[in-house]
Protein backbone atom coordinates (compact mmCIF):
# COMPACT_ATOMS: atom_id res chain seq x y z
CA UNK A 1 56.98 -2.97 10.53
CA UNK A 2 57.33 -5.47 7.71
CA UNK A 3 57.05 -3.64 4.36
CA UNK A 4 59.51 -0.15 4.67
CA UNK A 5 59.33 1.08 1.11
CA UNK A 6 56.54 1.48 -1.65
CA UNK A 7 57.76 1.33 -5.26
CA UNK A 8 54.74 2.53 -8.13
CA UNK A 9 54.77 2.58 -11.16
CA UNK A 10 53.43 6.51 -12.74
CA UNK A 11 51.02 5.79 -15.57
CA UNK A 12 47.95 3.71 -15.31
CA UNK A 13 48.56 2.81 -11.57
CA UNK A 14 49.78 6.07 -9.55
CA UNK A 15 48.48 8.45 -12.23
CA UNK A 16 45.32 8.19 -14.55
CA UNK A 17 45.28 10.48 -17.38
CA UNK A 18 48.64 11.68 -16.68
CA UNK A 19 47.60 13.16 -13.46
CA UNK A 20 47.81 12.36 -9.34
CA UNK A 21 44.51 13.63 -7.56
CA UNK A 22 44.61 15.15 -4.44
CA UNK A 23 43.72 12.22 -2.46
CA UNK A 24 46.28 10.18 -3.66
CA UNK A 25 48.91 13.09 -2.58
CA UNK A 26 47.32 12.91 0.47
CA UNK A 27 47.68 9.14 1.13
CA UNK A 28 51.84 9.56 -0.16
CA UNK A 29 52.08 11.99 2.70
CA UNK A 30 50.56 9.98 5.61
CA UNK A 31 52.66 6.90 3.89
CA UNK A 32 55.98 9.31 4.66
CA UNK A 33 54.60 10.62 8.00
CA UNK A 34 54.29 6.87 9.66
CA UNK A 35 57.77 6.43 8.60
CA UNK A 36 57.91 4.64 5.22
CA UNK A 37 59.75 5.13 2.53
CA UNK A 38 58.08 5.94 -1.20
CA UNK A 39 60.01 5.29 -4.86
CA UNK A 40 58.53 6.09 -8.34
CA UNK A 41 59.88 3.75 -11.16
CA UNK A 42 58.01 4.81 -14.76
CA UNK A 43 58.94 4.54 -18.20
CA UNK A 44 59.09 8.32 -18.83
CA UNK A 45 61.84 10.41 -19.76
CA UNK A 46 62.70 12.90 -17.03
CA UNK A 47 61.85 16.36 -18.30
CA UNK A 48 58.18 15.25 -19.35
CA UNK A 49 57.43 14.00 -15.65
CA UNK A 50 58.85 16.78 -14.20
CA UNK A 51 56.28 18.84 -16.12
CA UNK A 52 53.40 16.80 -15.75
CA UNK A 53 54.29 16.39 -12.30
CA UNK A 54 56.02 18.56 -10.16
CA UNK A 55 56.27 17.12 -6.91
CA UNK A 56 58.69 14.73 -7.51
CA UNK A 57 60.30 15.72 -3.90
CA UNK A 58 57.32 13.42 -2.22
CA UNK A 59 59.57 10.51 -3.58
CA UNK A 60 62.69 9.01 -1.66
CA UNK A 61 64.43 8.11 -5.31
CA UNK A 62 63.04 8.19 -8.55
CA UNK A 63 63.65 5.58 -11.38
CA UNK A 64 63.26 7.20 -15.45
CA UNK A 65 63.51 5.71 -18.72
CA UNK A 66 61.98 2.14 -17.33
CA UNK A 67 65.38 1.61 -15.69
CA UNK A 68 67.91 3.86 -17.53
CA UNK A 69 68.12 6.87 -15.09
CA UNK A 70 68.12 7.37 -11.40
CA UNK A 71 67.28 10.71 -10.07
CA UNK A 72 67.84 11.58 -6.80
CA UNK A 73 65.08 14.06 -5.74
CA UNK A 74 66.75 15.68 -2.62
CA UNK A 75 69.89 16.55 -4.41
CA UNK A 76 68.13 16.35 -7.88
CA UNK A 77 71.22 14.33 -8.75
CA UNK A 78 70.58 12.24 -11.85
CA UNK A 79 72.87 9.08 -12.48
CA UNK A 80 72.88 6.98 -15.45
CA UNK A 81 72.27 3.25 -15.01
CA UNK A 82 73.56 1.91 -18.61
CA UNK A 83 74.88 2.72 -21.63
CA UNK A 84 73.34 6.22 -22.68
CA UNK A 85 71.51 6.32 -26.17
CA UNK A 86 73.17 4.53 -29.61
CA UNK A 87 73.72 7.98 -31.87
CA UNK A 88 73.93 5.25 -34.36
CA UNK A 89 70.79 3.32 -34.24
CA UNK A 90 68.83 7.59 -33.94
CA UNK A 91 70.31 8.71 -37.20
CA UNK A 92 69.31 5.00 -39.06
CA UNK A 93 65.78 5.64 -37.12
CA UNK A 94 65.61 9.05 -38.54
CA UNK A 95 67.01 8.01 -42.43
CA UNK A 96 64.02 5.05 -42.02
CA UNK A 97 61.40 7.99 -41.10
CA UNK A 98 60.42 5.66 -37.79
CA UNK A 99 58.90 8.20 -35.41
CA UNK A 100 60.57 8.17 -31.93
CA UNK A 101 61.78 10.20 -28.88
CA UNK A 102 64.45 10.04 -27.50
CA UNK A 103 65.87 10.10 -23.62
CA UNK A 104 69.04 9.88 -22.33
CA UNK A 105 69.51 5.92 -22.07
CA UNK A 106 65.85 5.30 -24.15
CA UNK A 107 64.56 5.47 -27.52
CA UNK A 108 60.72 4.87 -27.05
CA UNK A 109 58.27 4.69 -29.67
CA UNK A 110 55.38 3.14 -29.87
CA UNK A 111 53.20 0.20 -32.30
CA UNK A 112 53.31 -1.32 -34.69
CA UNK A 113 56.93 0.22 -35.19
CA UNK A 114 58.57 -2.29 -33.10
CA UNK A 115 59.35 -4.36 -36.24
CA UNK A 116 61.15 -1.23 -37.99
CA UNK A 117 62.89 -0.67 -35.18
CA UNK A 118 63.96 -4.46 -34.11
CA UNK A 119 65.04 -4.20 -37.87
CA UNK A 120 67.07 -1.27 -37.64
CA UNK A 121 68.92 -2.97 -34.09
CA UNK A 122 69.80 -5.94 -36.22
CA UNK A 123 71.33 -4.21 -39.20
CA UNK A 124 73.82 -2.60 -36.79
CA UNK A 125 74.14 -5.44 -34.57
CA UNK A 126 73.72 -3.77 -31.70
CA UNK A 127 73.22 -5.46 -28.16
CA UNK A 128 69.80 -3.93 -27.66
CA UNK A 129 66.62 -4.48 -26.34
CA UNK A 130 62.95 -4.08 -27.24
CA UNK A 131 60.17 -3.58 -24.05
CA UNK A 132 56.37 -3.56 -24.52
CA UNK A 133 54.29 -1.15 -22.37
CA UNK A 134 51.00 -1.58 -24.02
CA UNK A 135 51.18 -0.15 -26.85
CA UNK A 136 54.33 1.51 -25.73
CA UNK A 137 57.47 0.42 -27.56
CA UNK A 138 60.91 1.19 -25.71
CA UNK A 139 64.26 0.32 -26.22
CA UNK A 140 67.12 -0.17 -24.04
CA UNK A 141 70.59 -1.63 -23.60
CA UNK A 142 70.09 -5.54 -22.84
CA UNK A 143 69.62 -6.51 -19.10
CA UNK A 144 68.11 -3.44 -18.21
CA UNK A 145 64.57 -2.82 -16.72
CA UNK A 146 62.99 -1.52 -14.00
CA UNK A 147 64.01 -4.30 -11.39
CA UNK A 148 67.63 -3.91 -11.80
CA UNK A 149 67.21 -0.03 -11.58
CA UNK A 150 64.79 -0.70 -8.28
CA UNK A 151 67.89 -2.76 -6.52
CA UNK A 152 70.23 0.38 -6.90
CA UNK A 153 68.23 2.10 -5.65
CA UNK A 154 67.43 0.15 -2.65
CA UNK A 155 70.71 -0.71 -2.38
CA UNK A 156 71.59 3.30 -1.93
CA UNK A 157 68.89 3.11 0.26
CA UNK A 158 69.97 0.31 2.59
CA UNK A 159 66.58 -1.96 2.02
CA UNK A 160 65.78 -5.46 0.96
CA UNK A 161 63.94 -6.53 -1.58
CA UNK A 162 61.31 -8.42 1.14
CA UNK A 163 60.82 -4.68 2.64
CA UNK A 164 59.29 -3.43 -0.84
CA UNK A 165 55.78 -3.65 -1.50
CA UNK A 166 55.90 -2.72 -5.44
CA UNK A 167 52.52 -2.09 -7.47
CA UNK A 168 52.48 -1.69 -11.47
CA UNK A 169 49.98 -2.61 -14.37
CA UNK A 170 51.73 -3.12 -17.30
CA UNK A 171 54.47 -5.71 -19.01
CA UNK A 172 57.41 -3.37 -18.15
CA UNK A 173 56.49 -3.24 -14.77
CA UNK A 174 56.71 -7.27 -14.26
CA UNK A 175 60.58 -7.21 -13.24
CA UNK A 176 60.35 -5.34 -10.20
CA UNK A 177 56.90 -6.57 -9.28
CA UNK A 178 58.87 -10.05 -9.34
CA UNK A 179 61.32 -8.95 -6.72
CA UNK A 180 59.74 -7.37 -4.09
CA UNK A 181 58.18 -8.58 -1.07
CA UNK A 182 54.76 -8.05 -1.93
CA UNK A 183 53.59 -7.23 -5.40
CA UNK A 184 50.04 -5.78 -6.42
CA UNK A 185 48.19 -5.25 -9.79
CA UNK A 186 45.48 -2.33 -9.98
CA UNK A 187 42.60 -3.39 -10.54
CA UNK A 188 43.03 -2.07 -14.24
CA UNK A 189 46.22 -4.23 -14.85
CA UNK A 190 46.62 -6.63 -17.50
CA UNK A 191 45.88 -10.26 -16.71
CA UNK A 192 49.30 -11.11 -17.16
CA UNK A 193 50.50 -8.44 -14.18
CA UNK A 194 47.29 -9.82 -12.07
CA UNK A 195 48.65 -13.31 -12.40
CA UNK A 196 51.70 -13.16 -11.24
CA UNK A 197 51.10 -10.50 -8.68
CA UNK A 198 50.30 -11.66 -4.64
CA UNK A 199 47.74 -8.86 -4.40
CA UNK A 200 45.08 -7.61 -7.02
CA UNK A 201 43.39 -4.61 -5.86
CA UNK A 202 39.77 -3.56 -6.32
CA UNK A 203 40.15 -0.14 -7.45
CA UNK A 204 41.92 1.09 -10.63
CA UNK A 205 44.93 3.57 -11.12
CA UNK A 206 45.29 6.14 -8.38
CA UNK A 207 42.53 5.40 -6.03
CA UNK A 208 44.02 1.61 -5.93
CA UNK A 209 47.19 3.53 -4.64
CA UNK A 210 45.82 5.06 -2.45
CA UNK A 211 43.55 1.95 -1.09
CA UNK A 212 46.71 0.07 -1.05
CA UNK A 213 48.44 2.62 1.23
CA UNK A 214 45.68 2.57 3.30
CA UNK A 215 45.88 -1.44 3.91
CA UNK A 216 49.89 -1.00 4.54
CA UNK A 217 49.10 1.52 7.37
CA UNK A 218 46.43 -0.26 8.25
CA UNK A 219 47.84 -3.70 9.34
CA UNK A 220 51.30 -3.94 7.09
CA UNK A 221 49.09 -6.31 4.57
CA UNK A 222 48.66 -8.79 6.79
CA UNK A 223 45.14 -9.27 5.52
CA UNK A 224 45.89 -9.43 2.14
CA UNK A 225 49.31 -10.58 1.33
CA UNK A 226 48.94 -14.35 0.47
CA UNK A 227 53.16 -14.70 1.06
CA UNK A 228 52.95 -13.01 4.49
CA UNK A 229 49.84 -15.44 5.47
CA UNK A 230 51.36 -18.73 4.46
CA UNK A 231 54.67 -17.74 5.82
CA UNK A 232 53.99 -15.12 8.83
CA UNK A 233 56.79 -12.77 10.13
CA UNK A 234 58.11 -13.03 13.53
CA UNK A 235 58.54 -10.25 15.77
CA UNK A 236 62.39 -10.89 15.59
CA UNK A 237 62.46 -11.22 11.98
CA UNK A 238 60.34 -7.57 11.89
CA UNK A 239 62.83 -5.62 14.17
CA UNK A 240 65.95 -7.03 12.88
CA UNK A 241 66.18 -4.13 9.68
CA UNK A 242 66.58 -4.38 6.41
C-alpha cells in the first residue's frame, strides 16, 4: 500500500452546497474499512461544520480555520496551531464597519473587503496574513495555512508526506496539495489548482471524492498518478512504513 492517508478539502470538493451525499459517506467508509486513514482540512470555523456536518467522527484528525485549529475527533480535543485572534485588529474591524466573523485563530470575511482589512493590518502593524478562497477572504497569523497544519497532524499521526494523497479546489488549498504524495483537483477546481495538481479528476465536488477513492482502492493510483508512473514504487519501498 502506497498512499495511507486521504486529506480533502470540505467545500467545493468533499461537499457541494454545504452538504456530503450518501454515496460519498459510503465511499469514506470502505476508504476506513481497507485500512486507510481519512483527514478533513477546510477553511471553516469549528462550530459551523459541526452543524452542517455532524459526522465529523468518520475523520482520523480534522484541520479548522484553514490551518489555525486541530481537532481531534476521537477525543474531540481541539488544539490551537498559532496565535489565537488579534482583539486589536476585531475592535478596529468593528469601528471601520468591515463585516467579518470571527474564529478562534481566523477573522474571515469575504470581497472586495480585503483592501479594508489589509488596511486595518497595516495601521496596527501587525504580522498578519491575508488568504483568498474565491471570493473568500481570511486572515491569519503569517506562515500559517493548511500545509503546515496537515504536517502536525501527520506528524501526530506517524505518516509522511509521500503517504498522503490530498485533493482541494481552491487557492487556500494549494499548500497542502504541494506536499503530499499525490495531489488532485476536482474537476470543478480552478485552473490554477488543476495546474499544479498530478491528478485532475473528471467529476466535480463530492462525486470526484468519491471517484477518487474508488481509483485508490482500486489500484493505489497507479493508473493515474503521473509521479508514481515516472518513478514506480518498489515492493520494499511500499512495506517499509511511513
Amino acid at each position: 500500500m502506497r498512499f495511507l492517508l486521504l486529506a480533502t478539502d470540505y467545500d467545493g470538493t468533499l461537499a457541494c452546497d454545504g452538504k456530503v451525499t450518501d454515496r460519498t459517506l459510503a465511499a469514506i467508509d470502505r476508504l476506513r474499512a481497507f485500512g486507510r486513514k481519512i483527514m478533513l482540512v477546510t477553511g471553516r470555523h469549528l462550530p459551523d461544520l459541526c452543524e452542517i456536518f455532524p459526522r465529523l467522527e468518520l475523520f482520523d484528525r480534522v484541520i479548522v480555520e484553514n490551518g489555525g485549529l486541530l481537532y481531534r475527533p476521537d477525543t474531540r480535543e481541539q488544539k490551537l496551531l498559532c496565535e489565537p485572534v488579534s482583539e486589536r485588529l476585531v475592535d478596529l474591524l468593528t469601528q471601520r464597519r468591515i463585516p467579518f466573523a470571527v474564529g478562534c485563530t481566523i477573522v474571515a470575511t469575504w470581497q472586495p473587503h480585503e483592501s479594508a482589512v489589509l488596511a486595518a493590518i497595516r495601521d496596527l502593524g501587525l504580522d498578519l496574513q491575508v488568504i483568498f478562497n474565491k471570493g473568500s477572504v481570511m486572515v491569519l497569523p503569517s506562515g500559517v495555512n493548511k500545509g503546515t497544519a496537515l504536517q502536525v497532524a501527520l506528524d501526530e499521526l506517524g505518516i509522511s508526506c509521500d503517504r498522503v494523497v490530498s485533493v482541494g479546489d481552491a487557492e487556500n488549498d494549494l499548500p497542502f496539495l504541494r506536499m503530499s504524495g499525490c495531489s488532485v483537483a476536482v474537476a470543478n477546481a480552478l485552473p490554477s489548482v488543476k495546474e499544479q495538481s498530478d491528478i485532475v479528476l473528471d467529476t466535480a465536488r463530492g462525486e470526484g471524492v468519491t471517484d477518487l477513492i474508488n481509483q485508490l482502492l482500486a489500484d493505489d493510483l497507479a493508473q493515474r498518478d503521473s509521479k508514481l508512473l515516472r518513478h514506480p514504487i518498489t515492493p520494499d519501498h511500499c512495506d517499509a512504513g511511513t
